[in-house]
N, C-alpha and C. Protein backbone atom coordinates (compact mmCIF):
# COMPACT_ATOMS: atom_id res chain seq x y z
N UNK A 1 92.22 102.78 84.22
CA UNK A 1 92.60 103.40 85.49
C UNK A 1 91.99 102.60 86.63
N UNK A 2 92.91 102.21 87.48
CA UNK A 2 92.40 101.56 88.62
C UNK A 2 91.55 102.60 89.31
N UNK A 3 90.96 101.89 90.14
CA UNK A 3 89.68 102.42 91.62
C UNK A 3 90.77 103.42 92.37
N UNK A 4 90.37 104.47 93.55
CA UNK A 4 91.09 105.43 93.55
C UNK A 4 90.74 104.73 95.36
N UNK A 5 91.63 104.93 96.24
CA UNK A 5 91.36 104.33 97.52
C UNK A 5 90.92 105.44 98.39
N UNK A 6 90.39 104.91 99.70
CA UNK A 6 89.75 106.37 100.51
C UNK A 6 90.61 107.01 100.74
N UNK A 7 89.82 108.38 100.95
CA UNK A 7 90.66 109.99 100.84
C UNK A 7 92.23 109.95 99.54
N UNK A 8 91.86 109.99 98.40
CA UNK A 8 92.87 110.58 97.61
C UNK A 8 91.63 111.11 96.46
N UNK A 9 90.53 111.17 96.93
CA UNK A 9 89.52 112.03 95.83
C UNK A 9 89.77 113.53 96.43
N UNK A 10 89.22 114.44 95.24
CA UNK A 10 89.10 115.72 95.52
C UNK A 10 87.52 116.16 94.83
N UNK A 11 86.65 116.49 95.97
CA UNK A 11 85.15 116.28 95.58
C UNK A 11 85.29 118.12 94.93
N UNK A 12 84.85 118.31 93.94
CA UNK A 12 84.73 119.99 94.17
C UNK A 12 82.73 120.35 94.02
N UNK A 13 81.95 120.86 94.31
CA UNK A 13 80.71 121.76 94.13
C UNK A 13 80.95 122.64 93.67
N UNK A 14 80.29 122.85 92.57
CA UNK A 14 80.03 124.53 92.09
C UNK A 14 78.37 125.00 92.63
N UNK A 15 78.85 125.63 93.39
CA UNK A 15 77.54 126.30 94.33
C UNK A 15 76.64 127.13 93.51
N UNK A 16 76.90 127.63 92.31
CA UNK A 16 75.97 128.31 91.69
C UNK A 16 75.37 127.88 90.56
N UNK A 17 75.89 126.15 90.33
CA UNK A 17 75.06 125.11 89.72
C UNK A 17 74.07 124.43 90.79
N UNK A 18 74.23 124.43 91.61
CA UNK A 18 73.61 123.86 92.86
C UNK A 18 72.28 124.14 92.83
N UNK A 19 71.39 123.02 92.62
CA UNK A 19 70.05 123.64 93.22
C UNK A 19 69.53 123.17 94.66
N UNK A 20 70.64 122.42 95.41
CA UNK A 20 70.00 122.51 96.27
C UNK A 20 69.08 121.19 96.86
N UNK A 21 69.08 120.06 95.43
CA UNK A 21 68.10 118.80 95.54
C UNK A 21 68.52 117.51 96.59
N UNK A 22 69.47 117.69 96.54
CA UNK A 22 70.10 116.55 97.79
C UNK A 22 70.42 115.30 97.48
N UNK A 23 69.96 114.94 95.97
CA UNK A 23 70.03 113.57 95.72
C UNK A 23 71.66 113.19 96.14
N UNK A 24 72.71 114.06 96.09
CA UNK A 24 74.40 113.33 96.55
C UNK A 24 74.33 113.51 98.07
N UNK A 25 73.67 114.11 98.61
CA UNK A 25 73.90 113.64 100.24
C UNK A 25 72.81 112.75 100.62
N UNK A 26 71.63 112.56 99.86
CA UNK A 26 71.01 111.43 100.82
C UNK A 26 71.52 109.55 100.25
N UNK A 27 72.57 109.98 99.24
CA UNK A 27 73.21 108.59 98.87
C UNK A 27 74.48 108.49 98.52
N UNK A 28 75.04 109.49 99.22
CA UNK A 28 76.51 108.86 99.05
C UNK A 28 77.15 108.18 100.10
N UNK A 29 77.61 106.95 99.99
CA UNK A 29 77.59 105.62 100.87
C UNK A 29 78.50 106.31 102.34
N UNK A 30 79.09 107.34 101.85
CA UNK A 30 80.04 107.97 103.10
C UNK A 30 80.08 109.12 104.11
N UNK A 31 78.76 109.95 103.47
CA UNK A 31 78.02 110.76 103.68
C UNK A 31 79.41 112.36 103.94
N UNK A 32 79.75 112.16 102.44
CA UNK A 32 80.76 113.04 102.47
C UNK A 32 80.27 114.41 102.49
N UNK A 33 78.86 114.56 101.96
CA UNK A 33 78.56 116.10 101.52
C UNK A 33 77.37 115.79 102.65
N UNK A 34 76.86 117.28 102.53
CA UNK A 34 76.09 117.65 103.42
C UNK A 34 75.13 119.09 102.72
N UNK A 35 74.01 119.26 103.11
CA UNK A 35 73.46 120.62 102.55
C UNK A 35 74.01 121.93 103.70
N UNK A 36 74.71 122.91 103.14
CA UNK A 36 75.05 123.67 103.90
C UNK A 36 73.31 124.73 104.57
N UNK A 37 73.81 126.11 105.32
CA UNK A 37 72.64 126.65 105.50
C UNK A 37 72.22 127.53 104.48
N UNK A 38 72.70 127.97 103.13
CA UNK A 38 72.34 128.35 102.26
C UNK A 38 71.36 126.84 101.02
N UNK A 39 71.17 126.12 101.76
CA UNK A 39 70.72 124.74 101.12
C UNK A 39 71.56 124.17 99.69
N UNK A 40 72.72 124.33 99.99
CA UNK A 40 73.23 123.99 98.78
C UNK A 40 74.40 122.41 99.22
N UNK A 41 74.64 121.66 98.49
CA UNK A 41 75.82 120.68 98.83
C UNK A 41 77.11 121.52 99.11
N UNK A 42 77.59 120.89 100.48
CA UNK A 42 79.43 121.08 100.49
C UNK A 42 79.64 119.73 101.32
N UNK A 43 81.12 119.95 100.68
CA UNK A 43 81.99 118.77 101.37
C UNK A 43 82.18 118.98 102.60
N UNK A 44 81.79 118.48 103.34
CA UNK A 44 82.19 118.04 104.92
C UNK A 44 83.28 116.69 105.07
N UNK A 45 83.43 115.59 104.64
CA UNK A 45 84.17 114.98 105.48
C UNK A 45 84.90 114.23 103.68
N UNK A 46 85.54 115.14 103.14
CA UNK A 46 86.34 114.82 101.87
C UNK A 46 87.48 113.26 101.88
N UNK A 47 87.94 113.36 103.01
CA UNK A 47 88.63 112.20 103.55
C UNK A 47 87.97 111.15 103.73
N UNK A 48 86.86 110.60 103.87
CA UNK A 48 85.85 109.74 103.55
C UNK A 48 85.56 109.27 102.22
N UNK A 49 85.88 109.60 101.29
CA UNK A 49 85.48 109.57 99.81
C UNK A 49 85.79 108.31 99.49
N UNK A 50 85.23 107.72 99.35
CA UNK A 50 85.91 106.17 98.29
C UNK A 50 85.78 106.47 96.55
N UNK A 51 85.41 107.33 96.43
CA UNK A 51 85.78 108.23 94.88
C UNK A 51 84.36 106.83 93.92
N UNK A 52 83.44 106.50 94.31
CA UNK A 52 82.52 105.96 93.29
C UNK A 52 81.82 106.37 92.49
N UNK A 53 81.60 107.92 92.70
CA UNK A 53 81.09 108.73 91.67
C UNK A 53 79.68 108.89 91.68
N UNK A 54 78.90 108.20 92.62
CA UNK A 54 77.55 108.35 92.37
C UNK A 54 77.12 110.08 92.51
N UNK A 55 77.71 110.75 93.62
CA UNK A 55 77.40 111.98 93.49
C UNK A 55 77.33 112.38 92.15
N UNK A 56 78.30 112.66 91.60
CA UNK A 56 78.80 113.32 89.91
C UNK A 56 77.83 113.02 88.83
N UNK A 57 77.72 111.57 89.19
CA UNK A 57 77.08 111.17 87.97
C UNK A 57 75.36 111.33 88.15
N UNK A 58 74.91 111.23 89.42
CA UNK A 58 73.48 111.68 89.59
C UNK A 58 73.70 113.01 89.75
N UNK A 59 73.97 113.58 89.95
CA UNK A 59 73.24 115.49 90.17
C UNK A 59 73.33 115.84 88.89
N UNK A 60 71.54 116.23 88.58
CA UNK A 60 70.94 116.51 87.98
C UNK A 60 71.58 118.36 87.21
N UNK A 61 72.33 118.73 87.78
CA UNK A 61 72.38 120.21 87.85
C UNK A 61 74.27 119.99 87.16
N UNK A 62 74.86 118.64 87.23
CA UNK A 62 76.19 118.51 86.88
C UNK A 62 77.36 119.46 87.58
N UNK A 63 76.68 119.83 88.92
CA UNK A 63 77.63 121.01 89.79
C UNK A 63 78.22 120.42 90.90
N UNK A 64 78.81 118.81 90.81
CA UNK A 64 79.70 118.17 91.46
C UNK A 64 81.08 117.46 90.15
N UNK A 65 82.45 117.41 90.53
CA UNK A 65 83.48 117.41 89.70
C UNK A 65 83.89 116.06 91.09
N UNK A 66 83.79 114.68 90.38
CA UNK A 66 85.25 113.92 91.29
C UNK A 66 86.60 113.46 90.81
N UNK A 67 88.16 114.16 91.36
CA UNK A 67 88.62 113.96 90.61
C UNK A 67 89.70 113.19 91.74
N UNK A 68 91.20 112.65 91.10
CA UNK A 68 91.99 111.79 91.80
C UNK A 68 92.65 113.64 92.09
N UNK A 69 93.05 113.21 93.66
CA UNK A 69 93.87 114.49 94.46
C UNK A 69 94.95 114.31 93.46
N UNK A 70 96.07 113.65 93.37
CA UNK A 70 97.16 114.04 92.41
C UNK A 70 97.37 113.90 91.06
N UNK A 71 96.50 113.47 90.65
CA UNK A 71 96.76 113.83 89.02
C UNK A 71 95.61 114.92 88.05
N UNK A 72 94.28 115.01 89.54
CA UNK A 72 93.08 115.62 88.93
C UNK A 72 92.33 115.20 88.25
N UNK A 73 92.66 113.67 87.42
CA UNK A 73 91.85 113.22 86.58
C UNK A 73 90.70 112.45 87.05
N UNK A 74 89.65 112.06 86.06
CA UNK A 74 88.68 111.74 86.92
C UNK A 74 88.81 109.97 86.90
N UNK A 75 87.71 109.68 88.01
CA UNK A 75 87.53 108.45 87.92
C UNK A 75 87.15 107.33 86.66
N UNK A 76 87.59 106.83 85.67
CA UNK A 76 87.46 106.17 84.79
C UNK A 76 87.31 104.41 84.82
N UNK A 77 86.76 104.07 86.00
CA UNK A 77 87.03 102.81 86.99
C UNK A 77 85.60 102.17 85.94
């Protein structure tokens, strides 16, 4: 599967895997997520995504999903 180009990712959080650690917003190159005021990750600027996966694959808690917007599948790049 080719690389997925900006904005055709679909970032999802599961907020009640979330602890809250920040490691995907203090390094994702696009600064797509953000800690909301319940201290948990959400997507703020999803259209930014260059779909590289570092979020997904570092959170420790596995409560980030990146997938391609139209087929849903994930990045396999």
């Amino acid at each position: 599967m080719a690389k997925i180009s900006k904005g055709k990712s679909k970032v999802t959080v599961y907020p009640d895997w979330c602890k809250g650690c920040g490691v995907c917003v203090e390094f994702c190159p696009k600064k797509v997520l953000e800690l909301d005021e319940h201290g948990k990750s959400s997507v703020v600027r999803e259209e930014d995504c260059i779909h590289c996966g570092f979020c997904e694959l570092h959170c420790p808690d596995f409560a980030i999903v990146v997938t391609d917007k139209e087929t849903g599948e994930p990045n396999n790049s």
